[in-house]
Protein backbone atom coordinates (compact mmCIF):
# COMPACT_ATOMS: atom_id res chain seq x y z
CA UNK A 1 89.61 115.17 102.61
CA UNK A 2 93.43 115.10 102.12
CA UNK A 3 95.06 118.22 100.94
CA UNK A 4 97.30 117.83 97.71
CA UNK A 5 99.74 119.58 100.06
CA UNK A 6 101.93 117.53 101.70
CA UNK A 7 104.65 116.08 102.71
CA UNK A 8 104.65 112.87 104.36
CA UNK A 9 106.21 109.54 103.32
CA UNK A 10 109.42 110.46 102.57
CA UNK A 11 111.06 108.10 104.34
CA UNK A 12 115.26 108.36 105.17
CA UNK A 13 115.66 111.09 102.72
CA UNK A 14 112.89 113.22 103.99
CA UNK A 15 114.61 113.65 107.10
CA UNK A 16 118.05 115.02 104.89
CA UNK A 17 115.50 117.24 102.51
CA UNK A 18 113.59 118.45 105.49
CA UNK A 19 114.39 122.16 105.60
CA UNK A 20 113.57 122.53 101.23
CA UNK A 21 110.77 119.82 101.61
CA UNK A 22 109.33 122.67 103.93
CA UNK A 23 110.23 125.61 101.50
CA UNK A 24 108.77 124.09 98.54
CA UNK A 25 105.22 123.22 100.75
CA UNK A 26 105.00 126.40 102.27
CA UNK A 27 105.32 128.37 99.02
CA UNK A 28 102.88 125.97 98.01
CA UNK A 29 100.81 126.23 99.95
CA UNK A 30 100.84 130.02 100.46
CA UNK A 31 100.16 129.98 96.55
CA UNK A 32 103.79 131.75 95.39
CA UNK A 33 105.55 130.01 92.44
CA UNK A 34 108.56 127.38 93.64
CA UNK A 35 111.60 126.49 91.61
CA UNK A 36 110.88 122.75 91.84
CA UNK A 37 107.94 121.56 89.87
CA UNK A 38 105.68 119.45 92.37
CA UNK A 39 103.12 118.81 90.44
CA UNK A 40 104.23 114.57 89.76
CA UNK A 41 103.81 114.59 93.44
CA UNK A 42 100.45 115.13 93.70
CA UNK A 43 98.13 113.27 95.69
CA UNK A 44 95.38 113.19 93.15
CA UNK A 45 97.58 111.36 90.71
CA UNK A 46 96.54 108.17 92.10
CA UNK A 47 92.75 108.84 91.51
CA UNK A 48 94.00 109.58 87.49
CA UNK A 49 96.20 106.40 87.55
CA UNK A 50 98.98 108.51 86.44
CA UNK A 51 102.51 106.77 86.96
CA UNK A 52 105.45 108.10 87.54
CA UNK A 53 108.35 108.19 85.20
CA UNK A 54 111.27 109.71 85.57
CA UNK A 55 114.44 109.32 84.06
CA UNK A 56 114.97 105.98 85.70
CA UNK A 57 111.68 104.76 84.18
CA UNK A 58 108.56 104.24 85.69
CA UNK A 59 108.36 104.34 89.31
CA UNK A 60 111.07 107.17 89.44
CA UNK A 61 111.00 110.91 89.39
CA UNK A 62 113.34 112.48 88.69
């Protein structure tokens, strides 16, 4: 089983984001509120079919 936890695929940017990536997981993980709302990047979103949409339309999150 995959943990809704994580970080991975992030591709160029992750690399920039790194260091907050890490915050925001760890907090996460550790169960303390974050000040970025993670929940569109949830694993389980692709067992509900759920699509991201941001404000770039669908396929973006923003």
């Amino acid at each position: 089983m995959v943990p809704d936890n994580n970080a991975d695929g992030v591709a160029g940017h992750g690399f920039k984001l790194a260091p907050a990536v890490g915050k925001v997981l760890a907090r996460s993980v550790l169960g303390i509120e974050t000040n970025v709302d993670i929940t569109p990047y949830r694993l389980a979103r692709f067992a509900e079919g759920e699509l991201p949409t941001g404000a770039c339309g669908i396929g973006s999150i923003s």
